[in-house]
Every structure is written in structure tokens, then in C-alpha cells.
N, C-alpha and C. Protein backbone atom coordinates (compact mmCIF):
# COMPACT_ATOMS: atom_id res chain seq x y z
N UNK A 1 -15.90 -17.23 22.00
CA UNK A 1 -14.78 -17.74 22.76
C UNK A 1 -13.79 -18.49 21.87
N UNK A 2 -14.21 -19.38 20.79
CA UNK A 2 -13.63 -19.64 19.96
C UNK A 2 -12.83 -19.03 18.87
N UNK A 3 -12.82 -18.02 18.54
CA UNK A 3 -12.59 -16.93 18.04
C UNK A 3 -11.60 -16.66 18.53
N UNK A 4 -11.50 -16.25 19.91
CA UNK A 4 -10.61 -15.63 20.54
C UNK A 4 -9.33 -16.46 21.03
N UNK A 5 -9.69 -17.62 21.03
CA UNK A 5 -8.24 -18.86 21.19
C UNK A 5 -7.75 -18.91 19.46
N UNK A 6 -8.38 -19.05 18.68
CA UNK A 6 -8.30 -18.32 17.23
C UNK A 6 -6.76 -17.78 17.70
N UNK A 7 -7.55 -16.61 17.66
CA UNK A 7 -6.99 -15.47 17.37
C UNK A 7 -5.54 -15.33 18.23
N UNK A 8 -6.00 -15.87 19.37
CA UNK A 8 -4.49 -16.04 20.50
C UNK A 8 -3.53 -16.84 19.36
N UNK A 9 -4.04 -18.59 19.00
CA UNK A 9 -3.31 -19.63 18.26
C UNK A 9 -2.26 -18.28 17.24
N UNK A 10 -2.88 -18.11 16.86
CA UNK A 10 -2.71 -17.21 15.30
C UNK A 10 -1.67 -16.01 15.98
N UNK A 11 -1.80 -15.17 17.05
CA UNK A 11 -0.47 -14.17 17.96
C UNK A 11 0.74 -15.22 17.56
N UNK A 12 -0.06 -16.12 18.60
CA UNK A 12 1.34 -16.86 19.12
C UNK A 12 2.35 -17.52 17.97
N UNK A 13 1.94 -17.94 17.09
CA UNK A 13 2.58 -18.37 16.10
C UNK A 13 3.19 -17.13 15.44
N UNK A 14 2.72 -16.49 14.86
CA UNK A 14 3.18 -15.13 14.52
C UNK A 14 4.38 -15.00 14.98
N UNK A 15 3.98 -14.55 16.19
CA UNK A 15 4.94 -13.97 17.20
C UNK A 15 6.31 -14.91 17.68
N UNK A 16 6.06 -15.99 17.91
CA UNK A 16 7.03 -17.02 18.13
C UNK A 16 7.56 -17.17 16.48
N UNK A 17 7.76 -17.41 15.34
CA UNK A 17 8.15 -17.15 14.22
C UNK A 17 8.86 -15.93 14.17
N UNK A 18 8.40 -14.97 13.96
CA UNK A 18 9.04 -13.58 14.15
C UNK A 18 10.24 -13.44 15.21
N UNK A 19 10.47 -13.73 16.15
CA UNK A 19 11.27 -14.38 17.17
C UNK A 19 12.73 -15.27 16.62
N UNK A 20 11.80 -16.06 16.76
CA UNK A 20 12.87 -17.46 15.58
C UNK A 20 13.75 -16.67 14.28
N UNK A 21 12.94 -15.99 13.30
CA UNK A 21 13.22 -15.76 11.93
C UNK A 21 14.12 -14.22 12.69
N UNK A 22 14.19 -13.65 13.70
CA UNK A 22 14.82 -12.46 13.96
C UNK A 22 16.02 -13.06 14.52
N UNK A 23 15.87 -14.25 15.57
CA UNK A 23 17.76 -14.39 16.03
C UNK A 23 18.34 -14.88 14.66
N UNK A 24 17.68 -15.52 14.07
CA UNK A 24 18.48 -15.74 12.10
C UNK A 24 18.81 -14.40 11.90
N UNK A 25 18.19 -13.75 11.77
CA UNK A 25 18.86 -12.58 11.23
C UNK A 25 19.56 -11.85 11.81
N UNK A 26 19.72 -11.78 13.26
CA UNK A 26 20.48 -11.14 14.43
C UNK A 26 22.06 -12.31 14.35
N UNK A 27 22.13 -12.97 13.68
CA UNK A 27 23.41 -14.24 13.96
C UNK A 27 24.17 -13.85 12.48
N UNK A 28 22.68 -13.37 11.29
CA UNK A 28 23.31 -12.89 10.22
C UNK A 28 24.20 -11.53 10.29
N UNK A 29 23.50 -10.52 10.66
CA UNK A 29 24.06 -9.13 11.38
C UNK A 29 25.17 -9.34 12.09
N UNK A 30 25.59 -10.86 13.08
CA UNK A 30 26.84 -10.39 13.76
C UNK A 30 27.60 -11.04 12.73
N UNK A 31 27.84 -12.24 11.76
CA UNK A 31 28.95 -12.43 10.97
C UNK A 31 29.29 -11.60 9.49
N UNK A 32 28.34 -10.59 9.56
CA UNK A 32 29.08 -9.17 9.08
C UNK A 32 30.02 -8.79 9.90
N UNK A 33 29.88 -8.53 11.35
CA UNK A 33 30.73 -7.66 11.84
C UNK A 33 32.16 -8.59 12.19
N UNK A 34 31.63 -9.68 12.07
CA UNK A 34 33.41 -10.91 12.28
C UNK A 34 33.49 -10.93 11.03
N UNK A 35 33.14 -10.97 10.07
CA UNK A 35 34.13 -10.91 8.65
C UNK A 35 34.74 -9.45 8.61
N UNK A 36 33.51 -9.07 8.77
CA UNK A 36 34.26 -7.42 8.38
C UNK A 36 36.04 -7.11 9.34
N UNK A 37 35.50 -7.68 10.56
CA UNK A 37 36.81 -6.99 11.44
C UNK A 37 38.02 -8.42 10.96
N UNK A 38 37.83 -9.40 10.69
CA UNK A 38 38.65 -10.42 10.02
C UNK A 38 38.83 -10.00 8.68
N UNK A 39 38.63 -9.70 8.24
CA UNK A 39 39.55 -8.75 7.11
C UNK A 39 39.80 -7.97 6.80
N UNK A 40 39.49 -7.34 7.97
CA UNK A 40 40.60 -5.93 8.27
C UNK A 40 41.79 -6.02 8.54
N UNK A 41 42.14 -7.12 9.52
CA UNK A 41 43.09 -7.74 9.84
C UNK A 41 43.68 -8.13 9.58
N UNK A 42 43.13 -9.59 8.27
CA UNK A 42 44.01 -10.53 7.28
C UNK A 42 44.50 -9.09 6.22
N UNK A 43 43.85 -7.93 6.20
CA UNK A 43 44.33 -7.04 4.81
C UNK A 43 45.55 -6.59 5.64
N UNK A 44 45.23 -5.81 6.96
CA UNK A 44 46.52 -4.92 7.35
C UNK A 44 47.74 -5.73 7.69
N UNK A 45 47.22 -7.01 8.70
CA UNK A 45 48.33 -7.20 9.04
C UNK A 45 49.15 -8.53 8.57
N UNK A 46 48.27 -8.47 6.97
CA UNK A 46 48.96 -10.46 6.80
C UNK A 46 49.11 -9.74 4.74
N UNK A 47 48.46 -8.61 4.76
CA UNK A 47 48.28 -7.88 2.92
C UNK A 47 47.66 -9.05 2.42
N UNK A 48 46.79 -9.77 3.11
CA UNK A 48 45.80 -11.20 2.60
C UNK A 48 44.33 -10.90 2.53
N UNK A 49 43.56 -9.85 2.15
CA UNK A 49 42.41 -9.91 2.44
C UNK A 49 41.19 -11.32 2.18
N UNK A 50 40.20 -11.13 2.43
CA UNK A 50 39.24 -12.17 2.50
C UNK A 50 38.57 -11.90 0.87
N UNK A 51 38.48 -12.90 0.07
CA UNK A 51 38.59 -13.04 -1.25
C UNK A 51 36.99 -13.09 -1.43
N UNK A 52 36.01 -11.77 -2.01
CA UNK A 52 34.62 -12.06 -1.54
C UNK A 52 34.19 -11.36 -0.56
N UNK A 53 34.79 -11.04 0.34
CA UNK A 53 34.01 -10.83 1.83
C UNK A 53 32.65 -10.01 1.58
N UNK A 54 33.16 -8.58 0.10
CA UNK A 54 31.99 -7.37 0.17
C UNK A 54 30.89 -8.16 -0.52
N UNK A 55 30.92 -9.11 -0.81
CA UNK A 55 29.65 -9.45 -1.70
C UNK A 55 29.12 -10.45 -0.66
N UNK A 56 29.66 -11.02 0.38
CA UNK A 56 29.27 -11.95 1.54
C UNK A 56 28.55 -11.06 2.47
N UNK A 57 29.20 -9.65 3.24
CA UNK A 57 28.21 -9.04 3.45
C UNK A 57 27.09 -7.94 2.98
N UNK A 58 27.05 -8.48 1.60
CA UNK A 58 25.82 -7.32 1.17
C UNK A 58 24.64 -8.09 0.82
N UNK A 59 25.37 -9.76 1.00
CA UNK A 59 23.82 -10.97 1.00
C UNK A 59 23.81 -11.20 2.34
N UNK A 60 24.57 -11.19 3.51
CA UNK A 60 24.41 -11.06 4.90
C UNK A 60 23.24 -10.36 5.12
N UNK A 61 23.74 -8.64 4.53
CA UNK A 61 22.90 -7.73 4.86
C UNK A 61 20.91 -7.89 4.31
N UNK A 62 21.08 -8.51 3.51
CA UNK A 62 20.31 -8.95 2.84
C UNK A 62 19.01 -10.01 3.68
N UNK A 63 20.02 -10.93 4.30
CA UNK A 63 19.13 -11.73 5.10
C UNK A 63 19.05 -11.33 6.17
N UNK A 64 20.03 -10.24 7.33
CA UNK A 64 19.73 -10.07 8.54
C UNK A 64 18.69 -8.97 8.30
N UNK A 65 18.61 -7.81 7.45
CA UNK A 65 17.50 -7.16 7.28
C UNK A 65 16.04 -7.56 7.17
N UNK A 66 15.92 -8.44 6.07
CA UNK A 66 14.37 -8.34 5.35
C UNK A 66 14.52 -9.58 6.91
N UNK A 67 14.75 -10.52 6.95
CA UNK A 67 14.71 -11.32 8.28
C UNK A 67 14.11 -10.86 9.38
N UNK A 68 14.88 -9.58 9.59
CA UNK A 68 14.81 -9.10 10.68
C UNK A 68 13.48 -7.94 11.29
N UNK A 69 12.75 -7.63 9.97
CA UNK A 69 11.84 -6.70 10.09
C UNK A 69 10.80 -6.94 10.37
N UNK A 70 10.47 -8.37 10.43
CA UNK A 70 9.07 -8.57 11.02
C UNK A 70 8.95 -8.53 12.93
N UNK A 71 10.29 -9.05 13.13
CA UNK A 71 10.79 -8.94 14.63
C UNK A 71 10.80 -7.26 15.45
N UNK A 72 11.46 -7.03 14.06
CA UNK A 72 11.93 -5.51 14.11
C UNK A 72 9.93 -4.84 14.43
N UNK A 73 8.92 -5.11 14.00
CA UNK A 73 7.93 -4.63 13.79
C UNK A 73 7.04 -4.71 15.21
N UNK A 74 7.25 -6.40 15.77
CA UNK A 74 6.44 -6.87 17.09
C UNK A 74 7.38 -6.60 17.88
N UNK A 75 8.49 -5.63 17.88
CA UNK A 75 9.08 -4.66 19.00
C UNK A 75 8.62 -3.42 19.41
N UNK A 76 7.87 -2.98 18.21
CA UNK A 76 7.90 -1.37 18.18
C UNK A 76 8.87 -1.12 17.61
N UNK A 77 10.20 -1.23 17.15
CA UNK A 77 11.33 -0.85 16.55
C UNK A 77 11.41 0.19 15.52
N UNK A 78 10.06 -0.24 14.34
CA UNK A 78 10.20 1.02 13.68
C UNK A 78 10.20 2.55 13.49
N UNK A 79 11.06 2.68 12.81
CA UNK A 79 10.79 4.30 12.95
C UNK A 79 9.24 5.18 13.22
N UNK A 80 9.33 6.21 13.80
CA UNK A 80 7.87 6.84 13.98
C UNK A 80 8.06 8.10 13.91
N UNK A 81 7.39 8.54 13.37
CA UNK A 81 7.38 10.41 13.36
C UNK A 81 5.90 10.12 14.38
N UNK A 82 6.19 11.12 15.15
CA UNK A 82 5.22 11.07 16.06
C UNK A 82 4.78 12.67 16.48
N UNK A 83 5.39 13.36 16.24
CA UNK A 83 5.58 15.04 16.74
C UNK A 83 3.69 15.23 17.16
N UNK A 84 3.63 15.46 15.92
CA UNK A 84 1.56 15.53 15.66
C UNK A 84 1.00 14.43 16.59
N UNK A 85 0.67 13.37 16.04
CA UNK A 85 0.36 12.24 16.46
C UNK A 85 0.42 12.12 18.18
N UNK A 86 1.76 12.23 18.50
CA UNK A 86 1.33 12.25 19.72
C UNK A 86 0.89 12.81 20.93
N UNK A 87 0.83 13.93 20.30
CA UNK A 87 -0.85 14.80 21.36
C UNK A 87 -2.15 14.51 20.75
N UNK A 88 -2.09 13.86 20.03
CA UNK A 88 -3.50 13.96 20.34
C UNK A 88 -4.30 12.49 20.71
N UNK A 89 -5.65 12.66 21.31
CA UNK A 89 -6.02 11.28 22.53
C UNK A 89 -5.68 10.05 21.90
N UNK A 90 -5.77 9.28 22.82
CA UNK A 90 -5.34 8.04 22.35
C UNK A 90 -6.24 7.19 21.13
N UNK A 91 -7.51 7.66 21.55
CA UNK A 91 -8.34 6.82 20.00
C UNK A 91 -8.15 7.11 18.84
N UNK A 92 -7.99 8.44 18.50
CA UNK A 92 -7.20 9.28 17.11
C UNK A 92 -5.76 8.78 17.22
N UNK A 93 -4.90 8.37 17.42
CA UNK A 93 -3.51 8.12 17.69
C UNK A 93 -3.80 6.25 17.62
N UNK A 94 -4.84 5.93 18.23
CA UNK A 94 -5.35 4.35 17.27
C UNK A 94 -6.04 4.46 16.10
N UNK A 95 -6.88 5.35 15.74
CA UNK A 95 -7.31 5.03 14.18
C UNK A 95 -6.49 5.68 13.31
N UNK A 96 -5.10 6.86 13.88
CA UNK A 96 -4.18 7.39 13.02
C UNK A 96 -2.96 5.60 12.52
N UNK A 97 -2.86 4.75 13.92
CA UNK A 97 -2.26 3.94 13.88
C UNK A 97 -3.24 2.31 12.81
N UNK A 98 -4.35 2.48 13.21
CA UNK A 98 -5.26 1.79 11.95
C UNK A 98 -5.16 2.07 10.61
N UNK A 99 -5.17 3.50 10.46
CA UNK A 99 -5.31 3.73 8.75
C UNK A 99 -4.10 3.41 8.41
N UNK A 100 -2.96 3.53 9.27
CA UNK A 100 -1.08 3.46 8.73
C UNK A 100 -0.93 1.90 8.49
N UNK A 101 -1.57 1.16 9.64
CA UNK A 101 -1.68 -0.79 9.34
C UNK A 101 -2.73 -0.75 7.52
N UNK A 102 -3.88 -0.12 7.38
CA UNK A 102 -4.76 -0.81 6.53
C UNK A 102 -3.58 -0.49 5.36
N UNK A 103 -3.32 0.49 5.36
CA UNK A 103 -2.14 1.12 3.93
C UNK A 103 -0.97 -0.06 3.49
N UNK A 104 -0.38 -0.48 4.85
CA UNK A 104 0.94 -1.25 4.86
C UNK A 104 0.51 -2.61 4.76
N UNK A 105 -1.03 -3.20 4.88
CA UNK A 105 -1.15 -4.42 4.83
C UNK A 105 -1.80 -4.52 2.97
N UNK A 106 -1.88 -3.37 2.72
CA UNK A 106 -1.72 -3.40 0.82
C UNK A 106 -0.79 -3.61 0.22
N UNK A 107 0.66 -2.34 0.69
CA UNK A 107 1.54 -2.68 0.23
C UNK A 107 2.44 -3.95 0.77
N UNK A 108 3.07 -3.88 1.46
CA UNK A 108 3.89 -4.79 1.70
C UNK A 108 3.70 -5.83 1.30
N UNK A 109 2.39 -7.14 1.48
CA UNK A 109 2.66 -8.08 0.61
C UNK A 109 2.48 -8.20 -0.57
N UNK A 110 2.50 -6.85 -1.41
CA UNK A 110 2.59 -6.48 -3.12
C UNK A 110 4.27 -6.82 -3.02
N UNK A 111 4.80 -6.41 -2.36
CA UNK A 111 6.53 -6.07 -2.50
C UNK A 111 6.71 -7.36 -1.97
N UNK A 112 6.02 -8.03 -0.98
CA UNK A 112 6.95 -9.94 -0.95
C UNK A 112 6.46 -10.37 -2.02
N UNK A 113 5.38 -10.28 -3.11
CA UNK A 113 4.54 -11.06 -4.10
C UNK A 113 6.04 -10.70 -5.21
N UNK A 114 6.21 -9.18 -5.26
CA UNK A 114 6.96 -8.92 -6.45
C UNK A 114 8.75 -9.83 -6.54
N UNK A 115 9.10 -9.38 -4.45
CA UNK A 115 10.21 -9.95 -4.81
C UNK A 115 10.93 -11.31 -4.68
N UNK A 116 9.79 -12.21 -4.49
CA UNK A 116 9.90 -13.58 -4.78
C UNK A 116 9.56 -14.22 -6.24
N UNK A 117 8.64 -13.11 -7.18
CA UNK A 117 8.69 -13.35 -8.56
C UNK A 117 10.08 -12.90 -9.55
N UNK A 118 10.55 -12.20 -8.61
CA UNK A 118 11.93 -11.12 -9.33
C UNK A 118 12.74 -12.34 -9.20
N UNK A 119 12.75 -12.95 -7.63
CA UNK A 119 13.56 -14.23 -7.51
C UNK A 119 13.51 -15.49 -8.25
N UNK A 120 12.34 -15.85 -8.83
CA UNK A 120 12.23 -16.67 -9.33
C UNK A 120 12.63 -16.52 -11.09
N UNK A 121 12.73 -15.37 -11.57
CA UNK A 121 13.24 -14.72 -12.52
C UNK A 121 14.35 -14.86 -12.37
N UNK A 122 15.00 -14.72 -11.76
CA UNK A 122 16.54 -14.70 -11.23
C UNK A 122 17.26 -16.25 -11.24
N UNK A 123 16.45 -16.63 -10.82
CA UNK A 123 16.91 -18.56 -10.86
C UNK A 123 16.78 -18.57 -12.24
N UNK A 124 15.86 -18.79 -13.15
CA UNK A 124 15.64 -18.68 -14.56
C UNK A 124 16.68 -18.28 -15.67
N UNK A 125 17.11 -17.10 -15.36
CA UNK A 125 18.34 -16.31 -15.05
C UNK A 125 19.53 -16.82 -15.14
N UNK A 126 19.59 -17.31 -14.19
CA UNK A 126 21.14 -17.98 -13.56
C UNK A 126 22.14 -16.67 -13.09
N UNK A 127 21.49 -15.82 -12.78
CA UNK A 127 21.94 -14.52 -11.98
C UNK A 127 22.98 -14.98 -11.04
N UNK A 128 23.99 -14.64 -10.65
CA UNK A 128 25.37 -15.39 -9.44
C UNK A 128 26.43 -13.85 -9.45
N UNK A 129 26.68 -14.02 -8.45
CA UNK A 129 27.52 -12.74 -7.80
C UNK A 129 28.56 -12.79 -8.66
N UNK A 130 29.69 -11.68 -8.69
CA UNK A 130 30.82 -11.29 -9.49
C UNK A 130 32.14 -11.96 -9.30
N UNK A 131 32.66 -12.51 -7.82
CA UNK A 131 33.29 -12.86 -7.09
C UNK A 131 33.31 -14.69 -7.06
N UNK A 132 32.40 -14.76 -6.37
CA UNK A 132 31.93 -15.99 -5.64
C UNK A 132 31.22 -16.67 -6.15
N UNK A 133 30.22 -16.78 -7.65
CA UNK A 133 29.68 -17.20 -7.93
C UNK A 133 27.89 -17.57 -7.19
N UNK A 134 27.87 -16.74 -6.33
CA UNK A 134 26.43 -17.11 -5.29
C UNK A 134 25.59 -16.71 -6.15
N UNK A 135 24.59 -17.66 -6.57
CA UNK A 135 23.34 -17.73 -7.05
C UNK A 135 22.08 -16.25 -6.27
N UNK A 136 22.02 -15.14 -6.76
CA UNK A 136 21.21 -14.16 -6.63
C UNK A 136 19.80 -14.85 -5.68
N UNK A 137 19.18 -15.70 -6.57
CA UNK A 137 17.32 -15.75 -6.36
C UNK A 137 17.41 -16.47 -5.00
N UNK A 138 18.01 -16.83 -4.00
CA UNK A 138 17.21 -17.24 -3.20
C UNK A 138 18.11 -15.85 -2.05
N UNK A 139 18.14 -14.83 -2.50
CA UNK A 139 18.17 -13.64 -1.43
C UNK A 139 17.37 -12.93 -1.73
N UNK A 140 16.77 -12.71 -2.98
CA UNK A 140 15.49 -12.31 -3.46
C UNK A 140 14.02 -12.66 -3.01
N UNK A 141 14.09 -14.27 -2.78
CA UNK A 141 12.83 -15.17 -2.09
C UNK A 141 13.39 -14.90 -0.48
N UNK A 142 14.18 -15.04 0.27
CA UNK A 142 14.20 -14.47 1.59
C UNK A 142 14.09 -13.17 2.07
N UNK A 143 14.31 -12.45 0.95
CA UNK A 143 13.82 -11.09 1.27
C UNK A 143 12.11 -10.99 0.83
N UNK A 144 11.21 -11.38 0.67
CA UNK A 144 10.13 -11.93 0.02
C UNK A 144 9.33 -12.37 1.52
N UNK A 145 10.19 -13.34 1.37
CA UNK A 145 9.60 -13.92 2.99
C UNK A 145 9.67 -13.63 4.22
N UNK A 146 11.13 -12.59 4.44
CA UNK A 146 10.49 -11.64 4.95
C UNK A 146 9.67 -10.64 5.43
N UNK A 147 9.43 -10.30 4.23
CA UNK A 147 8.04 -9.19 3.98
C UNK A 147 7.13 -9.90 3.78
N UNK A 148 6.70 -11.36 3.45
CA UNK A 148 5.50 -11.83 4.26
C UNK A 148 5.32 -12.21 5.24
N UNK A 149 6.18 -12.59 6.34
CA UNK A 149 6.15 -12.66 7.79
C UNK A 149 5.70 -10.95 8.37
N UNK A 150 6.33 -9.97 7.68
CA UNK A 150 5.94 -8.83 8.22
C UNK A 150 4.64 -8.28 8.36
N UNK A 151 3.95 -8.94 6.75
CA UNK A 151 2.16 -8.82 6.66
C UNK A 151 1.41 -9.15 7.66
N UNK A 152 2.11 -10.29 7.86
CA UNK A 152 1.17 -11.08 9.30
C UNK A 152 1.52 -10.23 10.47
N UNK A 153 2.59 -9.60 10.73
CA UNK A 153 2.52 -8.85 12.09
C UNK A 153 1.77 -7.60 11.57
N UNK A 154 2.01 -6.72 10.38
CA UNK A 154 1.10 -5.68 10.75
C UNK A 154 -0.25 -6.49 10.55
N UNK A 155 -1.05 -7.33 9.79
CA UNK A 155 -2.03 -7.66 10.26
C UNK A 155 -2.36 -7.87 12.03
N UNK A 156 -1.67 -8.38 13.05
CA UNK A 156 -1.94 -8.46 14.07
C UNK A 156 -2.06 -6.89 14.70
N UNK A 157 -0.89 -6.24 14.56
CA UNK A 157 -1.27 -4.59 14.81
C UNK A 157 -2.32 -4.00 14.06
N UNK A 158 -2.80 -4.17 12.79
CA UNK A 158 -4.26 -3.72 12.58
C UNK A 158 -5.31 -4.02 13.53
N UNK A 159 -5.19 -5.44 13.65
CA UNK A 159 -6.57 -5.98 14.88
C UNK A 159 -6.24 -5.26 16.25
N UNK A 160 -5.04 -4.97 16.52
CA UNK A 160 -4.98 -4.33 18.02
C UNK A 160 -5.82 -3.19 17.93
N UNK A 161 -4.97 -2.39 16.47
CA UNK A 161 -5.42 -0.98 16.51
C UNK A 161 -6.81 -0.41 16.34
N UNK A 162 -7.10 -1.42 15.84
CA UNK A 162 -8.92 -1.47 15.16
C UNK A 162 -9.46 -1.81 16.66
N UNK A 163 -9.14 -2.83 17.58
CA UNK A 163 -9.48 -2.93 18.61
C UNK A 163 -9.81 -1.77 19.75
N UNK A 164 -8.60 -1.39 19.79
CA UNK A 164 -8.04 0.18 20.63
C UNK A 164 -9.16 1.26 20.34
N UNK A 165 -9.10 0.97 18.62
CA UNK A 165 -9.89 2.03 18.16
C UNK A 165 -11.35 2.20 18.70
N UNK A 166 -11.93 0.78 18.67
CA UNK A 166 -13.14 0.46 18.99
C UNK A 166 -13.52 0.71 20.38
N UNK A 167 -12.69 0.52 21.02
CA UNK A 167 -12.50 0.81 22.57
C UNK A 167 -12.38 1.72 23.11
N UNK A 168 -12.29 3.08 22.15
CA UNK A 168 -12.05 4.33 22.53
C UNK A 168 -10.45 4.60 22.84
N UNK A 169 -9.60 3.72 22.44
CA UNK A 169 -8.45 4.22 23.06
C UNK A 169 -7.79 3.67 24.04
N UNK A 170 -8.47 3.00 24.83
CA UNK A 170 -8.09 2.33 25.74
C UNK A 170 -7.63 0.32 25.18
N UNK A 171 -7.09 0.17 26.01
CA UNK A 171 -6.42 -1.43 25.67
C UNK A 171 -7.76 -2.45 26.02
């Protein structure tokens, strides 16, 4: 029984994080689209464009993405090829969905390990945009931390799926 409030504590945080760390990145995603259409504007109709803007949203893009993928993940959101997969019963279609979690809970936090070391290389560095002078490494460490917030959700979809699996398929 203990275990299992565990294991709830441990959803819920997850999940409420993932939440949190996705409207950040959903607030990042919309002031791409107000810079972008604000200097479209200041270019056409004032010949003033926004000094910077492309390098503002390609670190935008930067944080509403990797931000956004762990949210993106405890939606279902990601992409799925499913054609195969989904005829066949539901317990094969959970241990097809188990072996795809055990794979992604290898890689992925190899790729937050790498790109928070790349970041920290980068500070070292003194790496800074072309324009604007923005310091590189800490879009490197948020994209990082991203993809370790994401570990923890496919870890939680492994335990479902391993669950499912165990269950024959059923919830």
C-alpha cells in the first residue's frame, strides 16, 4: 500500500511539473508568433524591423520545444506510426509500447546528460549569439532539462506499460 501512494506521490509530481514546465513553453511558442507578426509590421509598414528578432526566436524555439516535450509526452502528443501495431491485441500493443519506453528511457537521458555538458562547455566558452550578444549555455542546459523531465514521464509510461503488459492488456 505504501508503494502505491509512492508511486501516486511520484505521478503527481511528474505530472503537475510537466504541466507547469509546458504553459512555459506554450507562453514561449506564443511570443514567437507576436514578435514574428511585430516585425512584420515594424519592417513593412515603418522599413524598421526588430533588430535580433531571428535569433530571439530560434532561442524561443529552443525553450518552447525541449520545454514542451515532456507535456507534449503525458498527452499522448507524440507522433506514432501505428499502421501494424494497431491490430494487433492490446497486450502485444503494451509490450510493443514497453520495449519502445525501455529503449527511450536509455536514450534520452544520454541526450539531457550530453546537452547540459555541451552547455556547460559553452559557458566555459563564452559562446553568445551574432546579434544580441545572448549567452548560448543556458539554452543548451534548458534543453537538457527538458529531456530530463521527459525521462521521468517515459519512466511513468514504462510502469503503465509494463503494468498493462502484466495485466494482459487490460488497464
Amino acid at each position: 500500500m505504501q508503494m502505491r501512494k509512492l508511486g501516486q506521490f511520484f505521478e503527481d509530481v511528474i505530472c503537475r511539473t510537466s504541466r507547469i514546465v509546458g504553459i512555459i513553453a506554450t507562453v514561449f511558442i506564443m511570443a514567437i508568433m507576436v514578435l514574428t507578426v511585430a516585425d512584420v509590421i515594424l519592417r513593412s509598414v515603418f522599413n524598421r524591423p526588430i533588430s535580433g528578432s531571428v535569433e530571439l526566436c530560434e532561442l524561443f524555439i529552443v525553450v518552447g520545444g525541449f520545454l514542451g516535450v515532456a507535456w507534449c509526452c503525458q498527452k499522448g502528443g507524440h507522433v506514432k506510426v501505428d499502421i501494424l501495431v494497431s491490430r494487433w491485441s492490446p497486450r502485444w500493443q503494451a509490450i510493443a509500447d514497453s520495449v519502445n519506453n525501455i529503449l527511450a528511457i536509455f536514450i534520452i537521458p544520454l541526450i539531457s546528460w550530453q546537452l547540459i555538458v555541451h552547455g556547460l562547455e559553452l559557458k566555459i566558452e563564452g559562446n553568445v549569439t551574432d546579434t544580441l550578444h545572448i549567452p548560448l549555455y543556458p539554452f543548451y542546459i534548458i534543453a537538457g532539462l527538458g529531456f530530463a523531465l521527459l525521462s521521468f514521464e517515459i519512466l511513468l509510461q514504462l510502469v503503465k506499460s509494463l503494468y498493462k503488459t502484466i495485466a494482459g492488456g487490460n488497464n
